[in-house]
PDB file of N, CA and C in Angstrom:
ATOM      1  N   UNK A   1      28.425   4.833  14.872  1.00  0.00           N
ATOM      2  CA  UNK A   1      29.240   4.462  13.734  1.00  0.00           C
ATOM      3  C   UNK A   1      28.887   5.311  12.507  1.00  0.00           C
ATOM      4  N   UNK A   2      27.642   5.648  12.383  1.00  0.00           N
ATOM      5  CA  UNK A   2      27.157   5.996  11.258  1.00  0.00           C
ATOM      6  C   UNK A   2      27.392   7.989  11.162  1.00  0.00           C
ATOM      7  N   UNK A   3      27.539   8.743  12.217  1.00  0.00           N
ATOM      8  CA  UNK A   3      28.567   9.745  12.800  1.00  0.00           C
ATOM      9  C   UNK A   3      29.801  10.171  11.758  1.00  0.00           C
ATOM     10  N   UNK A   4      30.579   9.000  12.115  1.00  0.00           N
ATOM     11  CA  UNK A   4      31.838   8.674  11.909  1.00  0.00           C
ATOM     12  C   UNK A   4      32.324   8.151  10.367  1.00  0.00           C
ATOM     13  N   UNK A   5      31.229   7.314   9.665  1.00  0.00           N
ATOM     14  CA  UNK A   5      31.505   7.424   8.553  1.00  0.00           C
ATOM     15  C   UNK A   5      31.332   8.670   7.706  1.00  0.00           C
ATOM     16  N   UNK A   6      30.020   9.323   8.148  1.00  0.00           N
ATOM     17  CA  UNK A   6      29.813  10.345   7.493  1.00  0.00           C
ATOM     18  C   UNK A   6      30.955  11.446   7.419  1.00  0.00           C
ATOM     19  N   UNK A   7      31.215  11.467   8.821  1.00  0.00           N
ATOM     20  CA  UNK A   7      32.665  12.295   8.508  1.00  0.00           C
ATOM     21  C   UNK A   7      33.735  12.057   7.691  1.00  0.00           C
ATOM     22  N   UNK A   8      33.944  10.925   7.902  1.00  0.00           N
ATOM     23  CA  UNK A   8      34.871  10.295   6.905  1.00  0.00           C
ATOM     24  C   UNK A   8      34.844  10.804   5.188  1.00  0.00           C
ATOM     25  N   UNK A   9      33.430  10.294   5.064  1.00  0.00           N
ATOM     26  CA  UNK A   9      32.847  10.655   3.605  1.00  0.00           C
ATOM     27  C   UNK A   9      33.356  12.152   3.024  1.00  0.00           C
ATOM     28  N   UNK A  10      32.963  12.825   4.109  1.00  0.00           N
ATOM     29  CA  UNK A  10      33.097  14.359   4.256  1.00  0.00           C
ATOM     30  C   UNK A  10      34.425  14.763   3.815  1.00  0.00           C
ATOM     31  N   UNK A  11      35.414  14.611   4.491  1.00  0.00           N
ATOM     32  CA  UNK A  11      36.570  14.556   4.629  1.00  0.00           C
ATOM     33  C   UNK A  11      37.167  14.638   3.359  1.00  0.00           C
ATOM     34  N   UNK A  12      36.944  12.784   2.672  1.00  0.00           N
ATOM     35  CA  UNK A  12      37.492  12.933   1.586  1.00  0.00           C
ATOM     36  C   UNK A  12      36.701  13.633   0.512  1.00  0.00           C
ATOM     37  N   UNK A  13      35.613  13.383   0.768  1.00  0.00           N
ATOM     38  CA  UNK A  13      35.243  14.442  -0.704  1.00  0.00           C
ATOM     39  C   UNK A  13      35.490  16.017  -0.766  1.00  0.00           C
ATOM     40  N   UNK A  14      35.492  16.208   0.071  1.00  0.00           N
ATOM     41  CA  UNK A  14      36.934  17.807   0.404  1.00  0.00           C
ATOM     42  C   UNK A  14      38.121  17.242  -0.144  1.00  0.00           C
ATOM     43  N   UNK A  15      38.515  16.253   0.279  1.00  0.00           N
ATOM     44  CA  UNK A  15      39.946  16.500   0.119  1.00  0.00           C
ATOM     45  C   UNK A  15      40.042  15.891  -1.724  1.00  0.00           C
ATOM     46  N   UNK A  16      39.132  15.602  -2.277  1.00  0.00           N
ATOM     47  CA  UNK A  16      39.578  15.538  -3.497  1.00  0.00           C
ATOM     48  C   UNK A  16      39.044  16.724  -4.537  1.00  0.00           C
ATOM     49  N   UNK A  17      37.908  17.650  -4.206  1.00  0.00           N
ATOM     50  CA  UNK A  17      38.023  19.047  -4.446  1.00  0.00           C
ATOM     51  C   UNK A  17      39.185  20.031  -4.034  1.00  0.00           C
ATOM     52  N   UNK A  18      39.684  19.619  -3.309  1.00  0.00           N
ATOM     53  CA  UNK A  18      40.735  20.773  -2.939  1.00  0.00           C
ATOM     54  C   UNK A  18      42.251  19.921  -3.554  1.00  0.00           C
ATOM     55  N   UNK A  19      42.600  18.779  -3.958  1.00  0.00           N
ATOM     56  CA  UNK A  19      43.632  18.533  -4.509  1.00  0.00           C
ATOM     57  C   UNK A  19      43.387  18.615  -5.747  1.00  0.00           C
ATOM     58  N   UNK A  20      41.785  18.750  -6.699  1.00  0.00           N
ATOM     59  CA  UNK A  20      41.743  18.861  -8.346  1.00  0.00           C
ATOM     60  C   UNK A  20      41.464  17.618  -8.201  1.00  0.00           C
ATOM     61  N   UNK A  21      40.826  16.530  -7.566  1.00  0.00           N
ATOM     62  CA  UNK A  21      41.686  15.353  -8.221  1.00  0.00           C
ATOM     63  C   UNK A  21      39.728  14.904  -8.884  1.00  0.00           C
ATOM     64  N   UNK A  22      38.792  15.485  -8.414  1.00  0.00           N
ATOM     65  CA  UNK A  22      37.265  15.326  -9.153  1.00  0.00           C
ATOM     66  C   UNK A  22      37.103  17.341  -8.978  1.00  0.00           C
ATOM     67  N   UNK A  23      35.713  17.029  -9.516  1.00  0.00           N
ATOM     68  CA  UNK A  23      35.015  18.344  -9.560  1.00  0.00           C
ATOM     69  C   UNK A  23      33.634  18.272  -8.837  1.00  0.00           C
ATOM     70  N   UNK A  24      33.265  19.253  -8.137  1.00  0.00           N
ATOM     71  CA  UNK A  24      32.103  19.324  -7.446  1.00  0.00           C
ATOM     72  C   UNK A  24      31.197  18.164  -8.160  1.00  0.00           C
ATOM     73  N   UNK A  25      30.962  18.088  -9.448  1.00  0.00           N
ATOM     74  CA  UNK A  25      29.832  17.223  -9.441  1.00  0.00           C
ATOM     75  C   UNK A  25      30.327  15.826  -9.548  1.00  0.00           C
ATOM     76  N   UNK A  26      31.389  15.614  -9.560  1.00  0.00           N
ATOM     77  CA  UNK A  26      32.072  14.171  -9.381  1.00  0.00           C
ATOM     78  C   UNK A  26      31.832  13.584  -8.110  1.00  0.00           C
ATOM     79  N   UNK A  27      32.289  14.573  -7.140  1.00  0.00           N
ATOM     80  CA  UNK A  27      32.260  14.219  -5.759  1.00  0.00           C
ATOM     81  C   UNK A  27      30.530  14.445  -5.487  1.00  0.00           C
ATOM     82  N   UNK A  28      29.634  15.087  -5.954  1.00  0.00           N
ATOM     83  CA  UNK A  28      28.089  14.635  -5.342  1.00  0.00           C
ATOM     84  C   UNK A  28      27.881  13.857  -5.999  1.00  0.00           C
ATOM     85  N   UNK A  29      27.921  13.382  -7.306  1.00  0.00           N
ATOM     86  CA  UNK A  29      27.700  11.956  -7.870  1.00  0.00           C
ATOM     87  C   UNK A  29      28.339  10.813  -6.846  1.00  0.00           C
ATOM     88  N   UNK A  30      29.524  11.255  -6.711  1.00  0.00           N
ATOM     89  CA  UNK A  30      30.145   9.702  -5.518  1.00  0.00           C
ATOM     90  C   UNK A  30      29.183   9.583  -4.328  1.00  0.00           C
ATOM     91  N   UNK A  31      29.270  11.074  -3.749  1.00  0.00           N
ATOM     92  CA  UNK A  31      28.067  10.722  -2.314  1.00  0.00           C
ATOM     93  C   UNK A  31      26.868  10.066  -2.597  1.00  0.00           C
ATOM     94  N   UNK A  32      26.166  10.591  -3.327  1.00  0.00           N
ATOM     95  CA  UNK A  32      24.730   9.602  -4.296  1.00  0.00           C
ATOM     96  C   UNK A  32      24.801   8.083  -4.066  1.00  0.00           C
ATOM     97  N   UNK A  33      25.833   7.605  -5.227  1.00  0.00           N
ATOM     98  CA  UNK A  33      26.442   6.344  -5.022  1.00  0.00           C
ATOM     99  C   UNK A  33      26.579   5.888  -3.795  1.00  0.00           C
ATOM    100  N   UNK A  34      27.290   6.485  -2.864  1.00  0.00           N
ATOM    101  CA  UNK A  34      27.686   6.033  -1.369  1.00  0.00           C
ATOM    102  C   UNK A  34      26.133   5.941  -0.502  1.00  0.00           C
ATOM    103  N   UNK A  35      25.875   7.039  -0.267  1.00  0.00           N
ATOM    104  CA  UNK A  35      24.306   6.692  -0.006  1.00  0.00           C
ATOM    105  C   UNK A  35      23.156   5.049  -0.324  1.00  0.00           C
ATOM    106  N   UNK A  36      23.496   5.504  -1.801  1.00  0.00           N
ATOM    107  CA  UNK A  36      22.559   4.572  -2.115  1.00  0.00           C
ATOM    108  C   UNK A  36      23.083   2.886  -1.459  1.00  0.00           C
ATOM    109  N   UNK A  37      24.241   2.860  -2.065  1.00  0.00           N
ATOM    110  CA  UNK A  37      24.851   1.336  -0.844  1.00  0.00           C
ATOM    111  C   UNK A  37      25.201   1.623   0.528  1.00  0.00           C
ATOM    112  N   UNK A  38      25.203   2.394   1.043  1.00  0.00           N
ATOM    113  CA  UNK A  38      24.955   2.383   2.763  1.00  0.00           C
ATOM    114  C   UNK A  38      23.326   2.532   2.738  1.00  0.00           C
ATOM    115  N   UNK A  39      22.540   2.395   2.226  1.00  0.00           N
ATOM    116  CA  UNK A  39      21.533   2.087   2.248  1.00  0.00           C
ATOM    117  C   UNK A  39      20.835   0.733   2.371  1.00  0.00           C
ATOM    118  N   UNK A  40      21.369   0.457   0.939  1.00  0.00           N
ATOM    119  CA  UNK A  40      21.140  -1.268   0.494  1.00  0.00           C
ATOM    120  C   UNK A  40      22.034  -2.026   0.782  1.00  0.00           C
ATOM    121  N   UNK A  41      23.156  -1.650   0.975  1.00  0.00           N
ATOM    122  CA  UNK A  41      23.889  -2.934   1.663  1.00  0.00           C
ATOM    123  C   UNK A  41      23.483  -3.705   2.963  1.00  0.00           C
ATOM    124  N   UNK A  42      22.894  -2.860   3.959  1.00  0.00           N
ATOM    125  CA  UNK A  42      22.363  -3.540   5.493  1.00  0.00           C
ATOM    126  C   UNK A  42      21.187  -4.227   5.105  1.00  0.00           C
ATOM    127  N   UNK A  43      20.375  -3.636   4.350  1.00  0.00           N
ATOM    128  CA  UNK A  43      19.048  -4.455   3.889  1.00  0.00           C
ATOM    129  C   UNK A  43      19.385  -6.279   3.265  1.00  0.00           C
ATOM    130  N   UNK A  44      20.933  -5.954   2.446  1.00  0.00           N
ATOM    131  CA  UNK A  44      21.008  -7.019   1.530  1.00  0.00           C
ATOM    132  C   UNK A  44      21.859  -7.837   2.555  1.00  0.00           C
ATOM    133  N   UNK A  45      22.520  -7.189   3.331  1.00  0.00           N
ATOM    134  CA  UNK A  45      23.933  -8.029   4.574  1.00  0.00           C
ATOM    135  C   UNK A  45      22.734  -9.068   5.672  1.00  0.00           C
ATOM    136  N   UNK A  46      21.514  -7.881   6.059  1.00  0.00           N
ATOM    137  CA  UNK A  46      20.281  -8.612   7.192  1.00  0.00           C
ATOM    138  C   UNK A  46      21.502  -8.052   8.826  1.00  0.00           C
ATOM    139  N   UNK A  47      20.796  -8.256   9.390  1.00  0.00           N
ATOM    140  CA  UNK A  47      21.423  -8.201  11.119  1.00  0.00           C
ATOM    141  C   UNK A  47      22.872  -9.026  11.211  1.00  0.00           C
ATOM    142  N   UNK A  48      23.628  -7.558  11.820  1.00  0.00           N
ATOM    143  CA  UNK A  48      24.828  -8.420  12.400  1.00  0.00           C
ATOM    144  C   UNK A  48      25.203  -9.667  13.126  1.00  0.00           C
ATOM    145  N   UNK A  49      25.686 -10.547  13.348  1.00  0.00           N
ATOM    146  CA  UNK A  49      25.935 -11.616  14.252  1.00  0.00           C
ATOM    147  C   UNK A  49      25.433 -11.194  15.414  1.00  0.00           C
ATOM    148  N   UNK A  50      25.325 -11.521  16.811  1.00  0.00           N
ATOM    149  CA  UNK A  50      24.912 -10.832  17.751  1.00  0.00           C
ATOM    150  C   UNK A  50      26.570 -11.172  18.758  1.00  0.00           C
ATOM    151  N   UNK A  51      27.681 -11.843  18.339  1.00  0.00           N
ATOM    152  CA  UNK A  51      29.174 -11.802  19.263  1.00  0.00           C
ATOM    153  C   UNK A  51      29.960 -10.861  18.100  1.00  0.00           C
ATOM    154  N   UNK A  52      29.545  -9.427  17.695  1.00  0.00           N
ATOM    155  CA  UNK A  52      30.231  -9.541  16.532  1.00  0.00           C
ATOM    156  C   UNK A  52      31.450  -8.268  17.165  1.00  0.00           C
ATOM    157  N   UNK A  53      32.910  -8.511  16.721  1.00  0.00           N
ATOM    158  CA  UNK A  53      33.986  -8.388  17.589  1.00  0.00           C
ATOM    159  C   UNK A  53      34.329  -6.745  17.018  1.00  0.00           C
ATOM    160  N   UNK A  54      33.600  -5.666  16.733  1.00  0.00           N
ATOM    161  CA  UNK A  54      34.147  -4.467  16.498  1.00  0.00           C
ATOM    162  C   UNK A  54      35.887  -3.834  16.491  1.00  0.00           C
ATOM    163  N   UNK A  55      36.424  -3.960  17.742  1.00  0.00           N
ATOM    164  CA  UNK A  55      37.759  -4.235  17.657  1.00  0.00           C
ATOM    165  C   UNK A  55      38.675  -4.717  17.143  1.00  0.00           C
ATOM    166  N   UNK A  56      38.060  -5.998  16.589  1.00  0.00           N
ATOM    167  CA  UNK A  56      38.830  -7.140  15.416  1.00  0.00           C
ATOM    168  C   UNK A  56      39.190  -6.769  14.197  1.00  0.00           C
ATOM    169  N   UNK A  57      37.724  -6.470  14.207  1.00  0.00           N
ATOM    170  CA  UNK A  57      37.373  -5.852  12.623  1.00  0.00           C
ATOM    171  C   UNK A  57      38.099  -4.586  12.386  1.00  0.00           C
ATOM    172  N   UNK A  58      38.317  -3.535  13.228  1.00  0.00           N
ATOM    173  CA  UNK A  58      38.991  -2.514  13.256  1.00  0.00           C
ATOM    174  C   UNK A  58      40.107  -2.598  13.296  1.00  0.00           C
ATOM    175  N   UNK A  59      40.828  -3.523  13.471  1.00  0.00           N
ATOM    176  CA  UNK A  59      42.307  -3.902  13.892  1.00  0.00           C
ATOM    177  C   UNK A  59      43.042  -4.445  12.232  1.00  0.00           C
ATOM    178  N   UNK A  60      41.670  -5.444  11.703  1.00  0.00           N
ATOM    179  CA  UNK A  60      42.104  -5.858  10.418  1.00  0.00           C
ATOM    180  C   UNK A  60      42.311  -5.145   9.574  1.00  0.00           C
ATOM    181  N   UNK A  61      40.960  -3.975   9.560  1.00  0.00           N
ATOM    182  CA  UNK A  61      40.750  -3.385   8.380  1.00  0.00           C
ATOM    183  C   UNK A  61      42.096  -1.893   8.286  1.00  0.00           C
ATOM    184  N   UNK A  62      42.346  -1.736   9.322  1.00  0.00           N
ATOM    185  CA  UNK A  62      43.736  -1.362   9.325  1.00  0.00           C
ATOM    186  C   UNK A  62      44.989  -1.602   9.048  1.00  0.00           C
ATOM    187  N   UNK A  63      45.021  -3.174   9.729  1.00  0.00           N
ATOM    188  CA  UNK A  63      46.163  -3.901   8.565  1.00  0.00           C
ATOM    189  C   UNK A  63      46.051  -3.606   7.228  1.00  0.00           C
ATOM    190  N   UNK A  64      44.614  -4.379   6.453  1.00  0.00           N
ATOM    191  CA  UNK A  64      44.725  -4.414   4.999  1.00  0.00           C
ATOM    192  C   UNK A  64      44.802  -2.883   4.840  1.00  0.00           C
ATOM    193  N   UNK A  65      44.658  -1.807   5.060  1.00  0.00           N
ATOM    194  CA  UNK A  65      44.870  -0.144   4.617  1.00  0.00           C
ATOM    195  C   UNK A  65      46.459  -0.232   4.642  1.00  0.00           C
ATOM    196  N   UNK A  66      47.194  -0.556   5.567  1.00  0.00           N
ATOM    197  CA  UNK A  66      48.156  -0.565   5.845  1.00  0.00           C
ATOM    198  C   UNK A  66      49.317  -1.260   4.445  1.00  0.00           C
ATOM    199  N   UNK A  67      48.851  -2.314   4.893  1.00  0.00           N
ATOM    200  CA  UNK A  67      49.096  -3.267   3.556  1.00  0.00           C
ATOM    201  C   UNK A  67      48.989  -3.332   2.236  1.00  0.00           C
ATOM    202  N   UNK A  68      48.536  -2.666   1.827  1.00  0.00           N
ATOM    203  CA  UNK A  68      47.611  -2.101   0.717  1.00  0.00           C
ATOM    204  C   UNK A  68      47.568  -0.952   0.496  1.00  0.00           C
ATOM    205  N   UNK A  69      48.458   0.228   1.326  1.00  0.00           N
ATOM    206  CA  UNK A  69      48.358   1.596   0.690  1.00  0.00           C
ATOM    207  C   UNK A  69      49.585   1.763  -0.434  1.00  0.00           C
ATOM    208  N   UNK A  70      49.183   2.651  -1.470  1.00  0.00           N
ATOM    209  CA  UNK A  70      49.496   2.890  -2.598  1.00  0.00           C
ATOM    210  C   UNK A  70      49.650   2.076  -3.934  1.00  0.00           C
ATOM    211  N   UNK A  71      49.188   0.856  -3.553  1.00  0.00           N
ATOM    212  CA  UNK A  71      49.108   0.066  -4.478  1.00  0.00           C
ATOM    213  C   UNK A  71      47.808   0.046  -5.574  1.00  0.00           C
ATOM    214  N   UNK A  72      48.181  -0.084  -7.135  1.00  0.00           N
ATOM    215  CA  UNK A  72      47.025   0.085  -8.210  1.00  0.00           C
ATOM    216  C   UNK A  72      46.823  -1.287  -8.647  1.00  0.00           C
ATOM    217  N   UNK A  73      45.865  -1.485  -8.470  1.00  0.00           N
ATOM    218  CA  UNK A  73      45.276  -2.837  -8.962  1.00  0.00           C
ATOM    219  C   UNK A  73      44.728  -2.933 -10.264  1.00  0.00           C
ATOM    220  N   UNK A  74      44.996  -3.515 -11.290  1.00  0.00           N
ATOM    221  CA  UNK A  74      44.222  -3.633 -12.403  1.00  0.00           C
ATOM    222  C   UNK A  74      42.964  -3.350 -12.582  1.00  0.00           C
ATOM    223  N   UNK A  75      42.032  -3.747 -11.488  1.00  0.00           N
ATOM    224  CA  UNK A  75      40.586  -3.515 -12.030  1.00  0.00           C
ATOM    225  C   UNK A  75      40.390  -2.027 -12.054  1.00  0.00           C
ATOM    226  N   UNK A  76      41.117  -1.413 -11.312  1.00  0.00           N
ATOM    227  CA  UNK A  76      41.310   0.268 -11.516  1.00  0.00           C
ATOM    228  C   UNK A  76      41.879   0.962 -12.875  1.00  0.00           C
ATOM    229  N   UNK A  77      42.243   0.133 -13.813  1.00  0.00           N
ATOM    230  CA  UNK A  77      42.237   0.903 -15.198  1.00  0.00           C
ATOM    231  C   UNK A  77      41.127   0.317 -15.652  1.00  0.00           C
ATOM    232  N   UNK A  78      40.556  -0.482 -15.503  1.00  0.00           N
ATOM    233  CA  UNK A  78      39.085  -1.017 -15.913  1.00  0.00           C
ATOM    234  C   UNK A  78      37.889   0.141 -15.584  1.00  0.00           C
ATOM    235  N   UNK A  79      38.180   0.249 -14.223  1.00  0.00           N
ATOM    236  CA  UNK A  79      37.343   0.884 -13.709  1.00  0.00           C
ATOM    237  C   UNK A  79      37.294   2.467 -14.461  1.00  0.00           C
ATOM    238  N   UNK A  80      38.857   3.329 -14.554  1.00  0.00           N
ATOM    239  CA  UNK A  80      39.028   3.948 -15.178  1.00  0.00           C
ATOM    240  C   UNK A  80      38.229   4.359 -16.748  1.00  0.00           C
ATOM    241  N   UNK A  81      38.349   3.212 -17.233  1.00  0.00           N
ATOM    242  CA  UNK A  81      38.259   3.326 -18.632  1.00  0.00           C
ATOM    243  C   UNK A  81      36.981   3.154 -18.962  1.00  0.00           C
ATOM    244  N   UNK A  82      35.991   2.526 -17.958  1.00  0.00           N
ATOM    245  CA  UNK A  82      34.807   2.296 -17.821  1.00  0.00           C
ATOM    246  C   UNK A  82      34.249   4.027 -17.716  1.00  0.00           C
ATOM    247  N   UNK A  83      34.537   4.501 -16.466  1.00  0.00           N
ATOM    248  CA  UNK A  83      34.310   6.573 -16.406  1.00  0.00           C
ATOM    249  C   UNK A  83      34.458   7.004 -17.184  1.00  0.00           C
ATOM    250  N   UNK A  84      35.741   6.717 -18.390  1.00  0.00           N
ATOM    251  CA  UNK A  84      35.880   7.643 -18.963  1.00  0.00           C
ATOM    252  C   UNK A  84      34.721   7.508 -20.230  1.00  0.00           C
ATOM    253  N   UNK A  85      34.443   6.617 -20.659  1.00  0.00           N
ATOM    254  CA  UNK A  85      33.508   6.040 -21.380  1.00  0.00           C
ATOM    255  C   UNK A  85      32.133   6.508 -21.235  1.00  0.00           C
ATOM    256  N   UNK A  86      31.451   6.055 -20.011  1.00  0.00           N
ATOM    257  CA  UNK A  86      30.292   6.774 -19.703  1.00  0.00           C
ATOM    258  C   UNK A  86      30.067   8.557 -19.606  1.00  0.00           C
ATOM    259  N   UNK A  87      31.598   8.806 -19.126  1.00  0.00           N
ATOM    260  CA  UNK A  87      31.505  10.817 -19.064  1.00  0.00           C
ATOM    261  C   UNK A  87      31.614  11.355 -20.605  1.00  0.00           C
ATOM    262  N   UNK A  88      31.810  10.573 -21.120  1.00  0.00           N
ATOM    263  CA  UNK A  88      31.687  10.617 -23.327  1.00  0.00           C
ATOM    264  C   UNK A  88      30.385  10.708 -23.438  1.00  0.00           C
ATOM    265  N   UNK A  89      30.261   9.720 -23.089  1.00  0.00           N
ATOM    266  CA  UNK A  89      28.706   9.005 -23.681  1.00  0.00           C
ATOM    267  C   UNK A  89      27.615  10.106 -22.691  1.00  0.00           C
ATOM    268  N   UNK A  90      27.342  10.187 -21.428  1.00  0.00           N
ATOM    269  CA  UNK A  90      26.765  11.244 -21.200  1.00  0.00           C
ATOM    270  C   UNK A  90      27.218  12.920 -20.854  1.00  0.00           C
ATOM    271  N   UNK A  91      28.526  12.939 -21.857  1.00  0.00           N
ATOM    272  CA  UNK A  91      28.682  14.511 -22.265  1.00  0.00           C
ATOM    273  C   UNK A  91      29.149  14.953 -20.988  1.00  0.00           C
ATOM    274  N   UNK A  92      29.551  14.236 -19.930  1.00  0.00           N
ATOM    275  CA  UNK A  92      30.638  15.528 -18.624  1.00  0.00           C
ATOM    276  C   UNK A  92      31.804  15.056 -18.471  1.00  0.00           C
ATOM    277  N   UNK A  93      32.557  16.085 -17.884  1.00  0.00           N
ATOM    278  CA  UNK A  93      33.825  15.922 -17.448  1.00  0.00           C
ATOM    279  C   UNK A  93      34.482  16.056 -18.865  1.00  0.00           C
ATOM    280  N   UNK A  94      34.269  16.677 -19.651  1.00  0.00           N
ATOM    281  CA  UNK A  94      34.715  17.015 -20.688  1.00  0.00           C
ATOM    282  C   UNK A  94      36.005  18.479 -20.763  1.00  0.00           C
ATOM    283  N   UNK A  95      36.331  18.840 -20.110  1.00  0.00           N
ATOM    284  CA  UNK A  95      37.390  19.594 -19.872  1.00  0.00           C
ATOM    285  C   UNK A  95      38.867  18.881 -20.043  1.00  0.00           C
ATOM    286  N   UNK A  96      39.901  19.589 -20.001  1.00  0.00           N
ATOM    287  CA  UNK A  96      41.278  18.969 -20.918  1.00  0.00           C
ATOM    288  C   UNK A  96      41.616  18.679 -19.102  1.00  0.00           C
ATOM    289  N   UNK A  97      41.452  19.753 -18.518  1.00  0.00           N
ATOM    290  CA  UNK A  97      42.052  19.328 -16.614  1.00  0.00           C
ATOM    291  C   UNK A  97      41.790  18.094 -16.530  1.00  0.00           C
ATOM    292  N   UNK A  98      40.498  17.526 -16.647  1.00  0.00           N
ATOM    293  CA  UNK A  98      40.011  15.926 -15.838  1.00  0.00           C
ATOM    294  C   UNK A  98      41.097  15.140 -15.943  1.00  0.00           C
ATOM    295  N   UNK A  99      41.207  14.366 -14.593  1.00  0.00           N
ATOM    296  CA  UNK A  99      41.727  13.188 -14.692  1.00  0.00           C
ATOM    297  C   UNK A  99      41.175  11.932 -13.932  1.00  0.00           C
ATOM    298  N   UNK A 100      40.518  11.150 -15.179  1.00  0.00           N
ATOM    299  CA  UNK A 100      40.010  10.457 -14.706  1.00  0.00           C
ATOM    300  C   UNK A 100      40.612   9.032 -14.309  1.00  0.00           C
TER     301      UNK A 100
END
């Protein structure tokens, strides 16, 4: 599994250097972040169930992608406005391109 996310990871953080949509150090700041909770999240989650249904879970979490693609949720201008705030306050992403 852990393979497979990484690719994943991979993937998109290419694919948002190559659409403009972060800048190299946006996207290693995100991996950082990602790291650090695929880290601490299993520590803080403890051991899976031991009947636990992989397939299920894969089946759902596809629905909700499904269900849920392209839609902006409020806490995402929060979240927004929160970045843009901190990239002020510690001086990056200061270029007129960014869009944060």
């Amino acid at each position: 599994m852990l393979p497979v996310a990484a690719l994943a990871a991979v993937v998109v953080g290419v694919s948002r250097l190559v659409l403009g949509a972060h800048s190299l150090p946006e996207v290693a700041l995100g991996a950082v972040v990602g790291l650090i909770g695929a880290i601490v999240l299993p520590l803080l989650a403890g051991p899976p169930p031991a009947a636990l249904n992989v397939r299920r879970i894969a089946i759902v979490a596809a629905a909700i992608v499904v269900a849920f693609h392209g839609l902006h949720f409020p806490a995402e201008a929060h979240i927004r406005a929160t970045a843009v705030r901190v990239a002020h306050m510690l001086a990056v992403c200061q270029s007129d391109d960014v869009r944060l």
